[in-house]
N, C-alpha and C. Protein backbone atom coordinates (compact mmCIF):
# COMPACT_ATOMS: atom_id res chain seq x y z
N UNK A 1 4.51 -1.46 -53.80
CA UNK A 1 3.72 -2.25 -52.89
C UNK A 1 2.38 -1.56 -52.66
N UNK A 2 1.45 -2.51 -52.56
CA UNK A 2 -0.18 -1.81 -52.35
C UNK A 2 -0.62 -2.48 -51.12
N UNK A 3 -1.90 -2.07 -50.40
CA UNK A 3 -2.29 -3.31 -49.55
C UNK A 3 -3.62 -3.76 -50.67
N UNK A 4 -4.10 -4.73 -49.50
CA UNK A 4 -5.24 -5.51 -50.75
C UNK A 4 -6.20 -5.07 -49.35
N UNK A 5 -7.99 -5.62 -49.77
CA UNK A 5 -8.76 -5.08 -48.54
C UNK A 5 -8.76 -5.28 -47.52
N UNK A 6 -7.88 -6.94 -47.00
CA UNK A 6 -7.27 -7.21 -45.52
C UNK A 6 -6.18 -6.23 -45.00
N UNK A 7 -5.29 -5.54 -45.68
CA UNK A 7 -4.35 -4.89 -45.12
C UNK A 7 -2.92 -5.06 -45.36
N UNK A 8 -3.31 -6.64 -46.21
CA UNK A 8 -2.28 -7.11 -46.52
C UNK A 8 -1.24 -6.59 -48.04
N UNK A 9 0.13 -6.77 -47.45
CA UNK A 9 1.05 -6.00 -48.46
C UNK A 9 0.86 -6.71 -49.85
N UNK A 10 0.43 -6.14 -50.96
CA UNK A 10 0.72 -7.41 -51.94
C UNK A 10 2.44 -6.55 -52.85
N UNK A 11 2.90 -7.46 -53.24
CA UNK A 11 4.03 -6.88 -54.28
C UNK A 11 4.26 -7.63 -55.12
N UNK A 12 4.65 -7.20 -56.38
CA UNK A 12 4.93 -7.34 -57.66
C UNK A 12 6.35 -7.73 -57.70
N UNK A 13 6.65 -9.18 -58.06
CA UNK A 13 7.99 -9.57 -58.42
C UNK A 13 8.00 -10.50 -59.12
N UNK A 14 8.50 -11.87 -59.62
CA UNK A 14 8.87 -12.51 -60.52
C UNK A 14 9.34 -13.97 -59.87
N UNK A 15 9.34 -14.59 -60.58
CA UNK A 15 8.85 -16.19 -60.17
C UNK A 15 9.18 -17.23 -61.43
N UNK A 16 9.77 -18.06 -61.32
CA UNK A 16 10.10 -18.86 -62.41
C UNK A 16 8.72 -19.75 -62.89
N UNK A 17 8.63 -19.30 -64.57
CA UNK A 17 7.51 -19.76 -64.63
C UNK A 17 7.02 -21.47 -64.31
N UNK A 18 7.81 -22.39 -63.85
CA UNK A 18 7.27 -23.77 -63.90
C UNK A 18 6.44 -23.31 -62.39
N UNK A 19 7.07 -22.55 -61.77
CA UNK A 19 6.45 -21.98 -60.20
C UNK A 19 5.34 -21.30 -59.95
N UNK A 20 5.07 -20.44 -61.48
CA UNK A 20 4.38 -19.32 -60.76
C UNK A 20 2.65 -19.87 -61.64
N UNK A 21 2.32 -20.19 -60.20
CA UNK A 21 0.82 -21.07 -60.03
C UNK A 21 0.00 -20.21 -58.71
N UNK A 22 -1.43 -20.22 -59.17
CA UNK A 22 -1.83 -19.60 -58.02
C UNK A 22 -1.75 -19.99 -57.11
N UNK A 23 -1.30 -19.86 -55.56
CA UNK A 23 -1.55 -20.48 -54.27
C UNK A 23 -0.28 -20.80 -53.95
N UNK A 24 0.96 -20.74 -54.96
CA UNK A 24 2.00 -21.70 -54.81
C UNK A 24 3.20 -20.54 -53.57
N UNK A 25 3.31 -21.33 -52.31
CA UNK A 25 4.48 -20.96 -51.41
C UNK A 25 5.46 -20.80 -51.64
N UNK A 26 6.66 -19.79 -51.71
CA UNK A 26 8.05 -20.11 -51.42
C UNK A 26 8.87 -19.38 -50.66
N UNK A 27 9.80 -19.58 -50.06
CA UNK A 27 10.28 -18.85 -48.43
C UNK A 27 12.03 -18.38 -49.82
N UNK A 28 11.50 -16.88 -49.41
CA UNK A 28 12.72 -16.16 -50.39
C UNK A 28 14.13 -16.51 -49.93
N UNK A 29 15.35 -16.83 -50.15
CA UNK A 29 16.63 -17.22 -49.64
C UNK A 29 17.66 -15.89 -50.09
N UNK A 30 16.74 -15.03 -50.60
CA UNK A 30 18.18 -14.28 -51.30
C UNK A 30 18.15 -14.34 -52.57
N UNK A 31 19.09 -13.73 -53.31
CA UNK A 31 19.49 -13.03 -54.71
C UNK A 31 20.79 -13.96 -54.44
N UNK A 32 20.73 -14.92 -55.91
CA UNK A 32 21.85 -15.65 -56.08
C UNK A 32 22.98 -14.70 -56.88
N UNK A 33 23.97 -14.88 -56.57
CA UNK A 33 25.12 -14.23 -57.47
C UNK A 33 24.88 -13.76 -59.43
N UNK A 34 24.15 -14.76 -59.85
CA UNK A 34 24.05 -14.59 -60.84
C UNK A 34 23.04 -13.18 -61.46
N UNK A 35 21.97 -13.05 -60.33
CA UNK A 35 20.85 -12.06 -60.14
C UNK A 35 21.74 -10.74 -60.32
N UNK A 36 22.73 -10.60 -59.39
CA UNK A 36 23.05 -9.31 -59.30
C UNK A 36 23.47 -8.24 -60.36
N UNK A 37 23.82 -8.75 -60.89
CA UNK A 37 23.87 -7.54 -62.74
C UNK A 37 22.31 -7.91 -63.60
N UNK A 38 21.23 -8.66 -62.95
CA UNK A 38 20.32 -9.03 -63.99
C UNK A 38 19.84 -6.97 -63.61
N UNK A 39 19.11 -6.87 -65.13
CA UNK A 39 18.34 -5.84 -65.36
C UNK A 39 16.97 -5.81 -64.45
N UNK A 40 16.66 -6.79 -64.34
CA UNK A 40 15.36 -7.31 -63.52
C UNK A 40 15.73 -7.30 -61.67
N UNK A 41 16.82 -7.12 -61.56
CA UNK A 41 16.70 -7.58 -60.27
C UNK A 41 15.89 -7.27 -59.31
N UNK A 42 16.02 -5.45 -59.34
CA UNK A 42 15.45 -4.62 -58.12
C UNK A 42 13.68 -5.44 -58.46
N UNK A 43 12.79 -5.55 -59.68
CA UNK A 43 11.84 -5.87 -59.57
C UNK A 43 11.66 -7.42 -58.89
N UNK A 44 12.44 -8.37 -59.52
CA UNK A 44 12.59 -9.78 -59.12
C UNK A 44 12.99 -9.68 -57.44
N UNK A 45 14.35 -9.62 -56.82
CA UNK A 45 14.63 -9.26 -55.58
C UNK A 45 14.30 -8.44 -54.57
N UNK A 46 14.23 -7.20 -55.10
CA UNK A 46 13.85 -5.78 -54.11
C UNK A 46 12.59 -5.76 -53.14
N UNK A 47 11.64 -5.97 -54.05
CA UNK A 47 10.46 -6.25 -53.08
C UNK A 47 10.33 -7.60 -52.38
N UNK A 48 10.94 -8.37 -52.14
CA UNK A 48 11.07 -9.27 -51.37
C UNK A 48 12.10 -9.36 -50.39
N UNK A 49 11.77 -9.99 -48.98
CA UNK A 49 12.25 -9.89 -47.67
C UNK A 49 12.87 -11.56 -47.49
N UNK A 50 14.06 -11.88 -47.18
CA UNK A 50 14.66 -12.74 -47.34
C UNK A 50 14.65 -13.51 -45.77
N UNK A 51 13.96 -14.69 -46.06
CA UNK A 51 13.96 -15.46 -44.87
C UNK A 51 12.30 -15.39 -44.55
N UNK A 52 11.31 -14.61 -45.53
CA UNK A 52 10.16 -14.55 -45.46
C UNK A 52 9.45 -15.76 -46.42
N UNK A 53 8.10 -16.36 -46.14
CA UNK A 53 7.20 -17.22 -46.67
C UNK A 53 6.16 -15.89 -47.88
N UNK A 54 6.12 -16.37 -48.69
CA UNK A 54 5.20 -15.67 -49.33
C UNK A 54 4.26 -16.34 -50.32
N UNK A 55 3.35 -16.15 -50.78
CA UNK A 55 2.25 -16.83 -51.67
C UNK A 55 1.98 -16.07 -52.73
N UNK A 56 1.85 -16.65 -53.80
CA UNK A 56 1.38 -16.49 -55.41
C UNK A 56 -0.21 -16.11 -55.20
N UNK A 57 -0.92 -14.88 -55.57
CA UNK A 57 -2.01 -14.19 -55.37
C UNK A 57 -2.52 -14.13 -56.95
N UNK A 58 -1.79 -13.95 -57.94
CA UNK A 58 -2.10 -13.42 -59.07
C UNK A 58 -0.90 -13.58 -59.74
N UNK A 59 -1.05 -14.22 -60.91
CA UNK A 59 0.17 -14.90 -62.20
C UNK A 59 -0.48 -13.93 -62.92
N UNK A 60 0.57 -12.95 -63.75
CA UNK A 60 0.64 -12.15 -64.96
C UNK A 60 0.76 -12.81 -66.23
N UNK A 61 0.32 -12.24 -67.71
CA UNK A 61 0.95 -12.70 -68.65
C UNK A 61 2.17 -12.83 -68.96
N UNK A 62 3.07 -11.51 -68.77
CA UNK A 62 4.42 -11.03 -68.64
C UNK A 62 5.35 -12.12 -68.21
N UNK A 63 6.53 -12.70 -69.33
CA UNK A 63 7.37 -13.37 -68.81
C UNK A 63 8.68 -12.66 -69.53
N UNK A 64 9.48 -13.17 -68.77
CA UNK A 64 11.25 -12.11 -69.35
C UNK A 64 11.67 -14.14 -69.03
N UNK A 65 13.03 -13.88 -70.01
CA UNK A 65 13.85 -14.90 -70.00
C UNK A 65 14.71 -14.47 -68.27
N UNK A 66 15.43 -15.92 -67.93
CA UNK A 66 16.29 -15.90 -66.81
C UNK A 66 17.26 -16.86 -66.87
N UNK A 67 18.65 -16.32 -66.40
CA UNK A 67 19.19 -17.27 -66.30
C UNK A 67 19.50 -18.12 -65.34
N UNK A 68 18.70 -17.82 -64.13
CA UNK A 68 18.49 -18.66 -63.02
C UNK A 68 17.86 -19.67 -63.33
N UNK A 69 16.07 -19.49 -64.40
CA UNK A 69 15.01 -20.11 -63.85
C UNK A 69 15.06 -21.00 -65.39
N UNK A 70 15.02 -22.41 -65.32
CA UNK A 70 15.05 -22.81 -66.85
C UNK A 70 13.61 -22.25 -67.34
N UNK A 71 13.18 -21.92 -68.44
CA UNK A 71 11.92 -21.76 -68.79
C UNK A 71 11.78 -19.96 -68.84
N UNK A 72 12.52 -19.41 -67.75
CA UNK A 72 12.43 -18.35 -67.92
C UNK A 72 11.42 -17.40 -66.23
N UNK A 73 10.92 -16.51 -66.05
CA UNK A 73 10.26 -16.15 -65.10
C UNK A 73 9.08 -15.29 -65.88
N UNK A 74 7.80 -15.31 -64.68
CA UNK A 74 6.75 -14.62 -65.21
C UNK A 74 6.33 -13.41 -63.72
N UNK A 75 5.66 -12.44 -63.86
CA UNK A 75 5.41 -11.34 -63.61
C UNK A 75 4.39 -12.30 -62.35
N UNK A 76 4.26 -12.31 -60.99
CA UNK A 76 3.43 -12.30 -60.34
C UNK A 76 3.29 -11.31 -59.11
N UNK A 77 2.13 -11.38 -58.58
CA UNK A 77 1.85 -10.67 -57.09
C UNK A 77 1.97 -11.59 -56.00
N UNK A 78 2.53 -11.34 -54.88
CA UNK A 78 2.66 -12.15 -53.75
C UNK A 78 2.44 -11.34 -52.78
N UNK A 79 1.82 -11.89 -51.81
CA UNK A 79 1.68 -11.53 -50.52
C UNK A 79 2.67 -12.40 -49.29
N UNK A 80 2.67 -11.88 -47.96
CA UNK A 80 3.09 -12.63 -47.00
C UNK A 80 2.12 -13.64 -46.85
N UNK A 81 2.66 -15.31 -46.71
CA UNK A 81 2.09 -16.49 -46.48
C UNK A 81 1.54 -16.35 -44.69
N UNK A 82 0.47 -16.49 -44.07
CA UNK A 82 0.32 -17.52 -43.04
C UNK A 82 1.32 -18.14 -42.28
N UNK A 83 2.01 -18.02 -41.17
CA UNK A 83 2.50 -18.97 -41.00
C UNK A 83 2.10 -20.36 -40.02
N UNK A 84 2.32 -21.50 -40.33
CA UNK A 84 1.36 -22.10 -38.85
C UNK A 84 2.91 -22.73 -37.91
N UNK A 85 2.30 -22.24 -36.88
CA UNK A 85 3.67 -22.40 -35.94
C UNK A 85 2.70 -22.34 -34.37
N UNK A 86 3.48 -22.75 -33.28
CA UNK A 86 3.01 -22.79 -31.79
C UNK A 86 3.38 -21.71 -30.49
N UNK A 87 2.36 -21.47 -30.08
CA UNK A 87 2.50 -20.19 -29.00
C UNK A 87 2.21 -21.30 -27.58
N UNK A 88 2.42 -20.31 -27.16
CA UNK A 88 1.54 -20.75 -25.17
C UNK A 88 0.06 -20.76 -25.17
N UNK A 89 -0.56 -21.49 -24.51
CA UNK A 89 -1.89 -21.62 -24.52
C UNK A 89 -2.97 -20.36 -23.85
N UNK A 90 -1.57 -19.31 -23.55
CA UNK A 90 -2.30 -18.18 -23.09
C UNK A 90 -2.21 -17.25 -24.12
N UNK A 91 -1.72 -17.10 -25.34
CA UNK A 91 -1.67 -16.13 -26.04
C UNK A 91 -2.81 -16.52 -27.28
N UNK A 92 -3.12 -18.10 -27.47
CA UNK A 92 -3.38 -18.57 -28.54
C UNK A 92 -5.10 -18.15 -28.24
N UNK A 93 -5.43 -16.79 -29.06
CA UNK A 93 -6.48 -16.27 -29.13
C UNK A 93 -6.96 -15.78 -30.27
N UNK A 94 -7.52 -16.19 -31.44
CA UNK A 94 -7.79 -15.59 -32.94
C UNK A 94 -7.95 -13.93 -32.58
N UNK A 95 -7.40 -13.35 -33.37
CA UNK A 95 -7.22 -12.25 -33.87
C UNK A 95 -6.35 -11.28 -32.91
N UNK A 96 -5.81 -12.02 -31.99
CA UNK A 96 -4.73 -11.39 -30.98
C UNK A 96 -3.44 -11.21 -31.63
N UNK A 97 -2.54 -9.93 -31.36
CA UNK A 97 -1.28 -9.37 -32.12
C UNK A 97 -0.06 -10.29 -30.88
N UNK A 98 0.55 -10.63 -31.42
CA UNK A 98 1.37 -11.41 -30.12
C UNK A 98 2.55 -11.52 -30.92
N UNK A 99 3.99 -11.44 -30.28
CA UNK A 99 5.27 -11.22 -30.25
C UNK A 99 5.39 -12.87 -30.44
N UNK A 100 6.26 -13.45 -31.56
CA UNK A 100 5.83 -14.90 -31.15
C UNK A 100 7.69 -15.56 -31.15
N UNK A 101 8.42 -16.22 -30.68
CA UNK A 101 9.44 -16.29 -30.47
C UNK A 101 9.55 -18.23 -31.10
N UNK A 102 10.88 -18.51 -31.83
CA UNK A 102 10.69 -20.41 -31.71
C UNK A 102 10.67 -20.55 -30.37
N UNK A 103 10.06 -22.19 -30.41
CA UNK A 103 9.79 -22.95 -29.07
C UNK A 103 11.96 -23.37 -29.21
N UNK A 104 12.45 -23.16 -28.38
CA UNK A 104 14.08 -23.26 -28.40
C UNK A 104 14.44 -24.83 -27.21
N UNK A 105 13.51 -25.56 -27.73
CA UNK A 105 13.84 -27.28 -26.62
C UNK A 105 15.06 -27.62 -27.23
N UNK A 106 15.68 -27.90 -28.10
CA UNK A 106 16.70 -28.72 -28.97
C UNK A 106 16.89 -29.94 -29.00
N UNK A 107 15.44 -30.60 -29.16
CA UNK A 107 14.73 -31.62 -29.55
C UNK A 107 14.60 -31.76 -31.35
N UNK A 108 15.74 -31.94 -32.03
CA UNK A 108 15.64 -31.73 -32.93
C UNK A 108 14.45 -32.87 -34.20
N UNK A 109 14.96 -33.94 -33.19
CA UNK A 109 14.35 -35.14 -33.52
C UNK A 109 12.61 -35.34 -33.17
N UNK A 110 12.06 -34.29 -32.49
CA UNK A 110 11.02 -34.58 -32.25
C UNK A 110 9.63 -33.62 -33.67
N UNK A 111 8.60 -34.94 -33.79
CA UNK A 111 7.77 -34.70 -34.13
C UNK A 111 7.02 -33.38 -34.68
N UNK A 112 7.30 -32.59 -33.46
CA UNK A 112 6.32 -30.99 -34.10
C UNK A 112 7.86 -30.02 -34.11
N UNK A 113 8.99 -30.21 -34.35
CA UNK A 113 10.09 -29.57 -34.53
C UNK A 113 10.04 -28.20 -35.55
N UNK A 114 9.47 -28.81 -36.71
CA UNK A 114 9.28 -27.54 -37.30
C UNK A 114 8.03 -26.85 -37.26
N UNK A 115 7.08 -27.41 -36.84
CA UNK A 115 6.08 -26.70 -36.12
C UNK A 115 6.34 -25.50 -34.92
N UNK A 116 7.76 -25.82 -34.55
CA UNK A 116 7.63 -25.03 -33.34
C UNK A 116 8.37 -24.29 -33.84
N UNK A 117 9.33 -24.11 -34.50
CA UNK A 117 10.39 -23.77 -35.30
C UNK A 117 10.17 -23.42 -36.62
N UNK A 118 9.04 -22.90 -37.16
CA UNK A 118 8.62 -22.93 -38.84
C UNK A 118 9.76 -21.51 -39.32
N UNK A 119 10.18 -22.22 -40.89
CA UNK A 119 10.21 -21.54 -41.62
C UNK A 119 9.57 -19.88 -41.70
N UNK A 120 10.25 -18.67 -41.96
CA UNK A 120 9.87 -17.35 -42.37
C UNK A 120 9.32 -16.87 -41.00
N UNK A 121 8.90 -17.19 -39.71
CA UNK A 121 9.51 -16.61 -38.36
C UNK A 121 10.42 -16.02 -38.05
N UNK A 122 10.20 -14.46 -37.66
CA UNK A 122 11.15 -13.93 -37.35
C UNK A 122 11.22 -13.73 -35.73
N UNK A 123 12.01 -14.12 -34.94
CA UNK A 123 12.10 -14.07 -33.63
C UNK A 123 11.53 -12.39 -33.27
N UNK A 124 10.77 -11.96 -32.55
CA UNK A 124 10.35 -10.69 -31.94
C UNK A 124 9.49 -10.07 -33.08
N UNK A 125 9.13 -10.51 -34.20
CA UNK A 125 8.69 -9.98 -35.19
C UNK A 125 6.95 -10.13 -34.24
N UNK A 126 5.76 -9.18 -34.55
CA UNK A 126 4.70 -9.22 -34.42
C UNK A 126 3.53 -9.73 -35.08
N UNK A 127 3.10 -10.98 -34.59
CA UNK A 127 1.73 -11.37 -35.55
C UNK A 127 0.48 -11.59 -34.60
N UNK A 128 -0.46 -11.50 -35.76
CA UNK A 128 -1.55 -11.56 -35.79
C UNK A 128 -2.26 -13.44 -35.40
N UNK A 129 -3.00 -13.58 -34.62
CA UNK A 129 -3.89 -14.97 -34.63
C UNK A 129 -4.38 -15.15 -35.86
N UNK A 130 -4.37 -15.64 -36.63
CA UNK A 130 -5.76 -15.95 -37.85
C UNK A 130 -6.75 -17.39 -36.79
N UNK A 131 -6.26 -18.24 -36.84
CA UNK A 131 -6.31 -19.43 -36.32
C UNK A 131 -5.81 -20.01 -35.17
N UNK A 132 -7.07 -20.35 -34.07
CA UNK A 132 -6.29 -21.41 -33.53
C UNK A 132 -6.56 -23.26 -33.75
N UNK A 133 -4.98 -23.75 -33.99
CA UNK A 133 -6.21 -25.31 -34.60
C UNK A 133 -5.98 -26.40 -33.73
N UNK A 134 -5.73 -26.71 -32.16
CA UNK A 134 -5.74 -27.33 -31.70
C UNK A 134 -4.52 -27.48 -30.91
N UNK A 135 -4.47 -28.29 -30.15
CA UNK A 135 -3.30 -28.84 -28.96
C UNK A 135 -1.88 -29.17 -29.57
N UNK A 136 -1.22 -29.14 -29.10
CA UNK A 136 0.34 -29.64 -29.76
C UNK A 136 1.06 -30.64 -28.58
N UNK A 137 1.25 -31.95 -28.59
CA UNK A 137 1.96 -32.71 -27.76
C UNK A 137 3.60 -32.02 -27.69
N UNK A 138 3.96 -32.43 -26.32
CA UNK A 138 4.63 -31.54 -26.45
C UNK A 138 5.93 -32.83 -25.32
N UNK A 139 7.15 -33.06 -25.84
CA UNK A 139 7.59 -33.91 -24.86
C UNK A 139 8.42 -33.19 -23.81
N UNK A 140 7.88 -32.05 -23.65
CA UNK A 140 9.02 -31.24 -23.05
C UNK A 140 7.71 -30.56 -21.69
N UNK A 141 6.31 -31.13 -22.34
CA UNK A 141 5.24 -30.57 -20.89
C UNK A 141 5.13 -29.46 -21.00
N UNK A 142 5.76 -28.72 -22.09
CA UNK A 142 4.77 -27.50 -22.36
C UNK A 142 3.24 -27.61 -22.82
N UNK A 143 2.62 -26.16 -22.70
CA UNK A 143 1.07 -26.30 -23.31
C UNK A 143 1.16 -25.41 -24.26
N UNK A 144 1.18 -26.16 -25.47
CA UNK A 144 1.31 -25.23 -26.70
C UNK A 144 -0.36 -25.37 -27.35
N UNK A 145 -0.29 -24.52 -28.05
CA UNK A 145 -1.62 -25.07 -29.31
C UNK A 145 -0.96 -24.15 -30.39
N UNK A 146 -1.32 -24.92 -31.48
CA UNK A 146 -1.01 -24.84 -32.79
C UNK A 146 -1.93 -24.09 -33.47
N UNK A 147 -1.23 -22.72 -33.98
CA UNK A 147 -2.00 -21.43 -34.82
C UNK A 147 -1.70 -21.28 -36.26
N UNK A 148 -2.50 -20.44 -36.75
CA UNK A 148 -2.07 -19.88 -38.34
C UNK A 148 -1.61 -18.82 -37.59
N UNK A 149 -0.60 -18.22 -38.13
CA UNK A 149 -0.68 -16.30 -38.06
C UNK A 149 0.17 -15.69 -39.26
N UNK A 150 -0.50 -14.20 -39.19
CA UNK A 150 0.18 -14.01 -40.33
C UNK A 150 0.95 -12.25 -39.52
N UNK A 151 2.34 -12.37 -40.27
CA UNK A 151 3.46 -11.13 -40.07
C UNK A 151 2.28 -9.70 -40.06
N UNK A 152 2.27 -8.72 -38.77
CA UNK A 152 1.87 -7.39 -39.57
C UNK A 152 2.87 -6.32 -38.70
N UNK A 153 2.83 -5.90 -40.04
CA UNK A 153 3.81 -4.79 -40.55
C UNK A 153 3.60 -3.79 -39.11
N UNK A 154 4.36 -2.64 -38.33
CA UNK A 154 4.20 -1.63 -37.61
C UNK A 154 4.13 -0.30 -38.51
């Protein structure tokens, strides 16, 4: 793992090539059963954090066959993705470090659900503001507004 000039972690792992496109998201789930005797794994799995969002920075030439991925996998760099998700209207300050927790209504059915609730959030985990982008209706009368932020590391 290196940082890049934001600070951000980049790492080297592997990506099925129909996937591995610049810009392209995917929230890691784990090392399927089949992974675990691959020769590749620790590079493919190891550097990745499971239950995390991450983004395609840089596609390599380098591809190895897989028997997960039809087509096979290619060599890329990823960083931690952005996430956009909702705070309190008192924390939501660009470039503020804030503890950010899901909104827990159990309104499952409502509108900004996974907004409040996004993907690769880790409850007590620490982020950063990148963004704030506006108000979030809220049927529960909270005052949310809707941020980018991205995970940083302690």
């Amino acid at each position: 793992m290196v940082e890049d000039i934001h600070g951000n972690v980049v790492r080297v792992t592997l990506c099925g090539v129909k996937q591995a496109e610049l810009g392209f998201r995917f929230i890691h789930l784990g090392p399927a059963q089949v992974c675990e005797k691959c020769k590749l794994f620790h590079v493919c799995m190891g550097n990745l954090e499971a239950g995390r969002v991450y983004k395609i920075m840089k596609v390599r030439d380098k591809a190895f066959a897989c028997k997960l991925h039809e087509g096979g996998v290619r060599v890329v760099e990823v960083k931690e993705a952005e996430i956009s998700g909702v705070v309190n209207v008192g924390m939501a300050i660009e470039g503020a470090l804030v503890t950010v927790y899901p909104q827990n209504c159990g309104r499952r059915g409502c509108e900004n659900f996974s907004v409040c609730n996004p993907e690769g959030l880790v409850p007590g985990d620490k982020y950063k503001i990148i963004t704030v982008n506006g108000r979030t209706s809220c049927p529960e009368g909270r005052t949310l507004l809707t941020v980018s932020m991205l995970r940083k590391l302690m």
